[in-house]
Protein backbone atom coordinates (compact mmCIF):
# COMPACT_ATOMS: atom_id res chain seq x y z
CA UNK A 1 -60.77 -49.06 93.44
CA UNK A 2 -64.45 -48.51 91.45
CA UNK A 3 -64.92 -50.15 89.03
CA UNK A 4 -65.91 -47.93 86.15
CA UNK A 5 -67.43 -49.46 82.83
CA UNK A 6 -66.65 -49.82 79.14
CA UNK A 7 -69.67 -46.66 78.48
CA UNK A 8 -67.89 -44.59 80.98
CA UNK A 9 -64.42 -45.40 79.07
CA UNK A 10 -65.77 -44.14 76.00
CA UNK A 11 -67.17 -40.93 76.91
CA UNK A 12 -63.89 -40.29 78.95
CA UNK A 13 -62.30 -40.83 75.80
CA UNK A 14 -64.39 -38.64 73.85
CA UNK A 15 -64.59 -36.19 75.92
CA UNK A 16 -60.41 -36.04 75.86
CA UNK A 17 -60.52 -35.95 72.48
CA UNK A 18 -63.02 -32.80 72.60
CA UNK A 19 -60.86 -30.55 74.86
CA UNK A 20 -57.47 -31.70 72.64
CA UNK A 21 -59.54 -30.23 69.71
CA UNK A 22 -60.61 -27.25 71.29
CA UNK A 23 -57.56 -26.07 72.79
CA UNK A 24 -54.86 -27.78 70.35
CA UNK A 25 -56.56 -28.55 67.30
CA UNK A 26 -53.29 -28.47 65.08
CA UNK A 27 -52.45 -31.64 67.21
CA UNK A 28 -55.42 -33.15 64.86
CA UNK A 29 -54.29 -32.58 61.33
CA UNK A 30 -51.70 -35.09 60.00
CA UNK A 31 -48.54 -34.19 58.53
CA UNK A 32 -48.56 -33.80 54.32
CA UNK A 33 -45.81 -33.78 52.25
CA UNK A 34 -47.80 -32.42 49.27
CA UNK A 35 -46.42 -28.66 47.92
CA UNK A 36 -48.76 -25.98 48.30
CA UNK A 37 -48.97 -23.36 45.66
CA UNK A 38 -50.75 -20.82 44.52
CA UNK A 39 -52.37 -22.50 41.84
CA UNK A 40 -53.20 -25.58 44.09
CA UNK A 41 -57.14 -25.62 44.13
CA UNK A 42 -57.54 -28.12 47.79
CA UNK A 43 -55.42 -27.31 50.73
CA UNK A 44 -55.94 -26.33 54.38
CA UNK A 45 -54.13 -23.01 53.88
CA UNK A 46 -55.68 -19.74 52.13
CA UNK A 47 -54.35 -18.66 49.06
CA UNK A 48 -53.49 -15.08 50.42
CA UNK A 49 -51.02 -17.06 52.66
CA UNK A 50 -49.06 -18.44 50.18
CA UNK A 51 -46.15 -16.90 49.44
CA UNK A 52 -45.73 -15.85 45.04
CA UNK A 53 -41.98 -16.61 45.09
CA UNK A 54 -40.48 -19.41 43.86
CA UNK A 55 -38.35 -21.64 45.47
CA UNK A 56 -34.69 -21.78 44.27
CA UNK A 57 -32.52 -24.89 46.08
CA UNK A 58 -29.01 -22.94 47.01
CA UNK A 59 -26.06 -24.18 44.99
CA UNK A 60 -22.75 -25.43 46.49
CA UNK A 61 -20.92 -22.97 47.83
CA UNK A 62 -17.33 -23.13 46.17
CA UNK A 63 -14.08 -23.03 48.36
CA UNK A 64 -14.58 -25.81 50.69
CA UNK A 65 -11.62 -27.28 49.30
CA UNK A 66 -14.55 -30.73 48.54
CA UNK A 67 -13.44 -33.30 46.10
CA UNK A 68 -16.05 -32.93 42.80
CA UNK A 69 -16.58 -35.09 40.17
CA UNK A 70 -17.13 -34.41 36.92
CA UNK A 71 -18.26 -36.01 34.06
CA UNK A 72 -16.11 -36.82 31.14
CA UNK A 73 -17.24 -36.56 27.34
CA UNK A 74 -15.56 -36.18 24.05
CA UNK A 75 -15.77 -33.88 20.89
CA UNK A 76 -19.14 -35.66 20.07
CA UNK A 77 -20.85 -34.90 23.87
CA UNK A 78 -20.47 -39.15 24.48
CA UNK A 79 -20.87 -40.30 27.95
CA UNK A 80 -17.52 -41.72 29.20
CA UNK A 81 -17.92 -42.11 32.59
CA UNK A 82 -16.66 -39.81 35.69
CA UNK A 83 -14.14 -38.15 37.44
CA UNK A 84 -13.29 -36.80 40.72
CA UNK A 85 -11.31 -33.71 40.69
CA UNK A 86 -9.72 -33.08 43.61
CA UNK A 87 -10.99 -30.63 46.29
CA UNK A 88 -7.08 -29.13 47.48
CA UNK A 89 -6.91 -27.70 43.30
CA UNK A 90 -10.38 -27.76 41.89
CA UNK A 91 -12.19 -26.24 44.96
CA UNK A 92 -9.92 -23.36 46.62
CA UNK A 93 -11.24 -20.15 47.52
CA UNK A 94 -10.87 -17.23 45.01
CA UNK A 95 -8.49 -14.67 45.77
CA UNK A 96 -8.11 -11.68 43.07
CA UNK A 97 -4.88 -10.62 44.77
CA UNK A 98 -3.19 -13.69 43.94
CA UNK A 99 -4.13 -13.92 40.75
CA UNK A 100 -3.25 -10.58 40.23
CA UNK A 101 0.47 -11.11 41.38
CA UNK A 102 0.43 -14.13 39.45
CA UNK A 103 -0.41 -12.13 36.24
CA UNK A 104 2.12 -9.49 37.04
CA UNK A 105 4.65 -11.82 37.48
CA UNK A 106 4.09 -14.17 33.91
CA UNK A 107 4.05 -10.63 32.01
CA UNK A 108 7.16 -9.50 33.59
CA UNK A 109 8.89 -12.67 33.10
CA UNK A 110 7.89 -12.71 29.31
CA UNK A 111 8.94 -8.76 28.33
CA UNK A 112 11.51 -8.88 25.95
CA UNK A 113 13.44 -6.23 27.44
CA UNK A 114 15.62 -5.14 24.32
CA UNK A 115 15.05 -1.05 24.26
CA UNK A 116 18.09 0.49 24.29
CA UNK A 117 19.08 4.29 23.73
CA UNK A 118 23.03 5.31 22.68
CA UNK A 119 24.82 7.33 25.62
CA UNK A 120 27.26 10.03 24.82
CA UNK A 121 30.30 7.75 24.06
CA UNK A 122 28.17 5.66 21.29
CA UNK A 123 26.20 8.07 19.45
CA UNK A 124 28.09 9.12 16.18
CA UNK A 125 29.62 11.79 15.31
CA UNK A 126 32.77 14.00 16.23
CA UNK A 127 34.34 14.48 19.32
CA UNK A 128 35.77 17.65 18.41
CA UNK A 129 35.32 20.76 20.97
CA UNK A 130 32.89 23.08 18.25
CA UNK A 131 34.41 26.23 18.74
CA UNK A 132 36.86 27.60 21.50
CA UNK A 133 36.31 28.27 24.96
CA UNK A 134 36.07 32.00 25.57
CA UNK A 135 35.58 34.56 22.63
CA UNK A 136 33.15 34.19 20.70
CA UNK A 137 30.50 34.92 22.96
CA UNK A 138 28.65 31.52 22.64
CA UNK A 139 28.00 29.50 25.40
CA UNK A 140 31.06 26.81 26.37
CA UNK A 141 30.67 23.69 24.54
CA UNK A 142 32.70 20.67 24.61
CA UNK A 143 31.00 18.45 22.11
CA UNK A 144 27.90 18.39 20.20
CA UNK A 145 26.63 15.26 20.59
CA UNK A 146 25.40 16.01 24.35
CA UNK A 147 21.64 15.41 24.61
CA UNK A 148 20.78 19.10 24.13
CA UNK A 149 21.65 19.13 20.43
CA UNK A 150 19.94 17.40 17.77
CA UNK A 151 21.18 13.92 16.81
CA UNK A 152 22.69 13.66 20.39
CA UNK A 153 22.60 11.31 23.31
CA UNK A 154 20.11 9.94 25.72
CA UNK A 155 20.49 10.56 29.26
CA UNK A 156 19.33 7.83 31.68
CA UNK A 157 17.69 6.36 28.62
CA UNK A 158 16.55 2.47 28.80
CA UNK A 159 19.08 -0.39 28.09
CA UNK A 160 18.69 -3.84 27.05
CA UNK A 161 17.65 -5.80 31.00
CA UNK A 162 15.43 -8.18 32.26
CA UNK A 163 12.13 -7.19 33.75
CA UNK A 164 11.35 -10.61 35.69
CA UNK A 165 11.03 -10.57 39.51
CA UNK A 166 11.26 -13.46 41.90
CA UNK A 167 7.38 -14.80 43.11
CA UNK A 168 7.81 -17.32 45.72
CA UNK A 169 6.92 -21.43 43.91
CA UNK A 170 4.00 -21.50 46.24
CA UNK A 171 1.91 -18.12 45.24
CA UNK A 172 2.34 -19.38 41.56
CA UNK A 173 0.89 -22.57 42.53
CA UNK A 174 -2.07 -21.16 44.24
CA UNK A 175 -2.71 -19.01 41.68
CA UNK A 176 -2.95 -21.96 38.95
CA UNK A 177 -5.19 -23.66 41.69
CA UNK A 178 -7.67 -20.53 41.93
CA UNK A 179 -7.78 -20.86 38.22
CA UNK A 180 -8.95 -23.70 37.56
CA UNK A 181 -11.54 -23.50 40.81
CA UNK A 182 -12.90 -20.05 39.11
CA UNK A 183 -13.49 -22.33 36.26
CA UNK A 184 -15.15 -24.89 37.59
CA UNK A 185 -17.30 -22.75 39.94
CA UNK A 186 -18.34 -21.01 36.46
CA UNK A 187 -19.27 -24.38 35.02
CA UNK A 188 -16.77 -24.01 32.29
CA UNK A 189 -14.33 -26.81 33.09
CA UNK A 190 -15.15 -29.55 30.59
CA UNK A 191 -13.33 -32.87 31.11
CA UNK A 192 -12.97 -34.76 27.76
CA UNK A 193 -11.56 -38.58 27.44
CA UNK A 194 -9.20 -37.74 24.48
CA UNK A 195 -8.69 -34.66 21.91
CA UNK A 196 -8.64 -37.17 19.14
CA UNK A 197 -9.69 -35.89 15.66
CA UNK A 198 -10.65 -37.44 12.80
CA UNK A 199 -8.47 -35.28 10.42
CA UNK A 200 -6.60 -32.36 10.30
CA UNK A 201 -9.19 -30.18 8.55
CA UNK A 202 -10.35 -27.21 10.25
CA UNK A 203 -14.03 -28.08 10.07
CA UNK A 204 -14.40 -30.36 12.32
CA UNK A 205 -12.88 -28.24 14.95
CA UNK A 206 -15.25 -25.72 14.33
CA UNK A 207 -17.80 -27.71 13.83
CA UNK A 208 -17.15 -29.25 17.85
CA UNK A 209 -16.70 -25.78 18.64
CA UNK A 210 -20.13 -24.81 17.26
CA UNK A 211 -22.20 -27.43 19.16
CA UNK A 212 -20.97 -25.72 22.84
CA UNK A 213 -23.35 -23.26 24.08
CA UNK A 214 -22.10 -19.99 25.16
CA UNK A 215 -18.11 -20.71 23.79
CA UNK A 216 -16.54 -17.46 22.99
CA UNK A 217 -12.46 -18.89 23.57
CA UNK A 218 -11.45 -22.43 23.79
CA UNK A 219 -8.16 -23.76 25.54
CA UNK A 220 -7.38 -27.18 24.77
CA UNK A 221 -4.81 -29.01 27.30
CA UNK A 222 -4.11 -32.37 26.92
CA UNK A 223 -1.66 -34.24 29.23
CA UNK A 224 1.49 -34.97 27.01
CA UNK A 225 2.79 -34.07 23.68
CA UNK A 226 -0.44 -32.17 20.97
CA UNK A 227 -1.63 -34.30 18.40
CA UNK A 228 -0.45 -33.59 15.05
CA UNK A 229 -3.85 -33.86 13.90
CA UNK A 230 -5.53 -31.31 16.22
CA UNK A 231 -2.28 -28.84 15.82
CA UNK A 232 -2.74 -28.28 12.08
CA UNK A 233 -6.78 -28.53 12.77
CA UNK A 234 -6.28 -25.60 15.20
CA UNK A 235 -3.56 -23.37 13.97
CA UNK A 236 -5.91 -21.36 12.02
CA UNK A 237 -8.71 -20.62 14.63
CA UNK A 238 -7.81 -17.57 16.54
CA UNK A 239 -10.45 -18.71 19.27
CA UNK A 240 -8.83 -22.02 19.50
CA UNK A 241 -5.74 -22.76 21.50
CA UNK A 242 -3.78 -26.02 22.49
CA UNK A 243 -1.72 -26.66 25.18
CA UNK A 244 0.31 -29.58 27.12
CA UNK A 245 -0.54 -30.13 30.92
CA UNK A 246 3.43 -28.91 31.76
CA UNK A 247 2.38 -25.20 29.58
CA UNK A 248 -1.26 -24.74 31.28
CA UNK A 249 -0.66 -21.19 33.15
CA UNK A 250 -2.47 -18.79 34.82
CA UNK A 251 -2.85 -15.93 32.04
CA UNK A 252 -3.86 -18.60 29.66
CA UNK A 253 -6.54 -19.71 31.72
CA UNK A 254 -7.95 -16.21 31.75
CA UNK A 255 -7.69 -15.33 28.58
CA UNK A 256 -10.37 -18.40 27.74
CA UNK A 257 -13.44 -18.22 28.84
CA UNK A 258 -13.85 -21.72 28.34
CA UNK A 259 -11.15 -24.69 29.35
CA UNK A 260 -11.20 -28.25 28.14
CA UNK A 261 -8.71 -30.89 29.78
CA UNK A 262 -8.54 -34.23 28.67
CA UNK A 263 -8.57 -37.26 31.65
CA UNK A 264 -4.60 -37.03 31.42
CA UNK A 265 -4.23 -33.78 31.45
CA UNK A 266 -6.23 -33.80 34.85
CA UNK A 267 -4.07 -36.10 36.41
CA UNK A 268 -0.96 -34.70 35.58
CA UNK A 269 -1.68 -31.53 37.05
CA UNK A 270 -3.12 -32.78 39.68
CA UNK A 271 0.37 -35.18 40.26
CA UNK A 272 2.36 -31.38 39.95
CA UNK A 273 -0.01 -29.75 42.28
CA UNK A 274 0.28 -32.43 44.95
CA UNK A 275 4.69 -32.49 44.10
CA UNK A 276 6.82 -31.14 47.39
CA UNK A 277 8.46 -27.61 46.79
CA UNK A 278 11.92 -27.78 46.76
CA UNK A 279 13.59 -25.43 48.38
């Protein structure tokens, strides 16, 4: 083999180098991290290649059924700590339909049902035939309180019944489930440590109420029995409502644009979500 010296290694290498920049040359730039706008006055790139829109990180797509965690406060927006809410009640996919059913069902279930109309045997008045059968050139008649004369019955009129129907234990349940995920995908699920209250005087409900941005409705659930305190505090606030974890429903949740659960509250319905069906 030739020998071939350290001059003739250096203009092989140069020469390498030459023809990688000619033909490649993005091969010579090194990689930059830096974010190239616009308004950026250095850069490799022209500004008419830039693009003028600005970039907007994708949020979490909701209904992945992913365990979340939120963080719990109190009346006075304190830190006090985190939670994870679980993905199988907190993170379902939406479905109207269900919700729909749901709705149908709870408003059903809840009609009082007491119209009633008097039939021919409980309307008052005489029994008597008016006038006889053939003669007097009227038309036959056996009583006057049919429902063609005035003060007389109701035919096929409504009676006292009960307008619930049967909605199988696990559409309800979904339907509680997609909810509270609509909720929290609309970043108005607030976790809260306690609903304690100073007093029962109105104010300081509404001034807690106040300090939320963007509260129209407020639904309060806490995990056992209400506080006295916050009952009496509330009563008088038609955009306040409390609830126990065992009465949070689906029409409830709706009708508040905003829903605050306390740390118990969570659990519990998280312990009734996760329960067997018994059939």
């Amino acid at each position: 083999m030739p020998h071939v010296s350290s001059c003739d290694e250096e203009l092989c290498h140069d020469f390498v180098i030459l023809m990688i920049q000619v033909q490649l040359p993005f091969l010579t730039r090194s990689i930059s991290t830096t974010v190239l706008t616009p308004q950026t006055s250095e850069g490799d790139i022209p500004r008419e290649f830039l693009t003028q829109k600005e970039v907007v990180t994708p949020e979490r797509t909701p209904g992945l059924y992913e365990d979340l965690v939120a963080r719990v406060t109190n009346f006075h927006n304190e830190d006090m700590g985190l939670m994870v809410l679980a993905g199988d009640v907190f993170d379902v996919p939406i479905r109207k339909d269900i919700v729909h059913r749901v709705v149908r069902w709870q408003l059903a279930k809840r009609q009082q049902g007491t119209h009633s109309t008097k039939t021919l045997s409980e309307v008052s008045g005489t029994g008597k035939k008016p006038w006889p059968q053939k003669g007097s050139g009227r038309a036959r008649h056996g009583t006057l309180r049919g429902p063609q004369f005035r003060h007389g019955a109701t035919m096929h009129g409504p009676k006292p019944r009960s307008h619930a129907f049967k909605l199988q234990k696990k559409v309800r349940r979904l339907g509680l489930k997609i909810a509270l995920s609509a909720r929290v995908a609309e970043g108005k699920l607030l976790v809260f440590e306690d609903l304690e209250v100073p007093s029962h005087k109105t104010k300081n409900v509404v001034s807690y109420v106040s300090q939320m941005e963007g509260v129209k409705k407020l639904l309060l659930v806490d995990g056992g029995h209400i506080n006295e305190k916050l009952k009496l505090a509330t009563q008088n606030l038609h955009y306040v409502n409390v609830l126990p974890s065992i009465g949070l429903n689906v029409y409830s949740i709706l009708q508040h644009d905003t829903l605050v659960m306390t740390r118990d509250a969570v659990n519990r319905i998280i312990e009734r979500m996760h329960t067997p069906i018994n059939r």
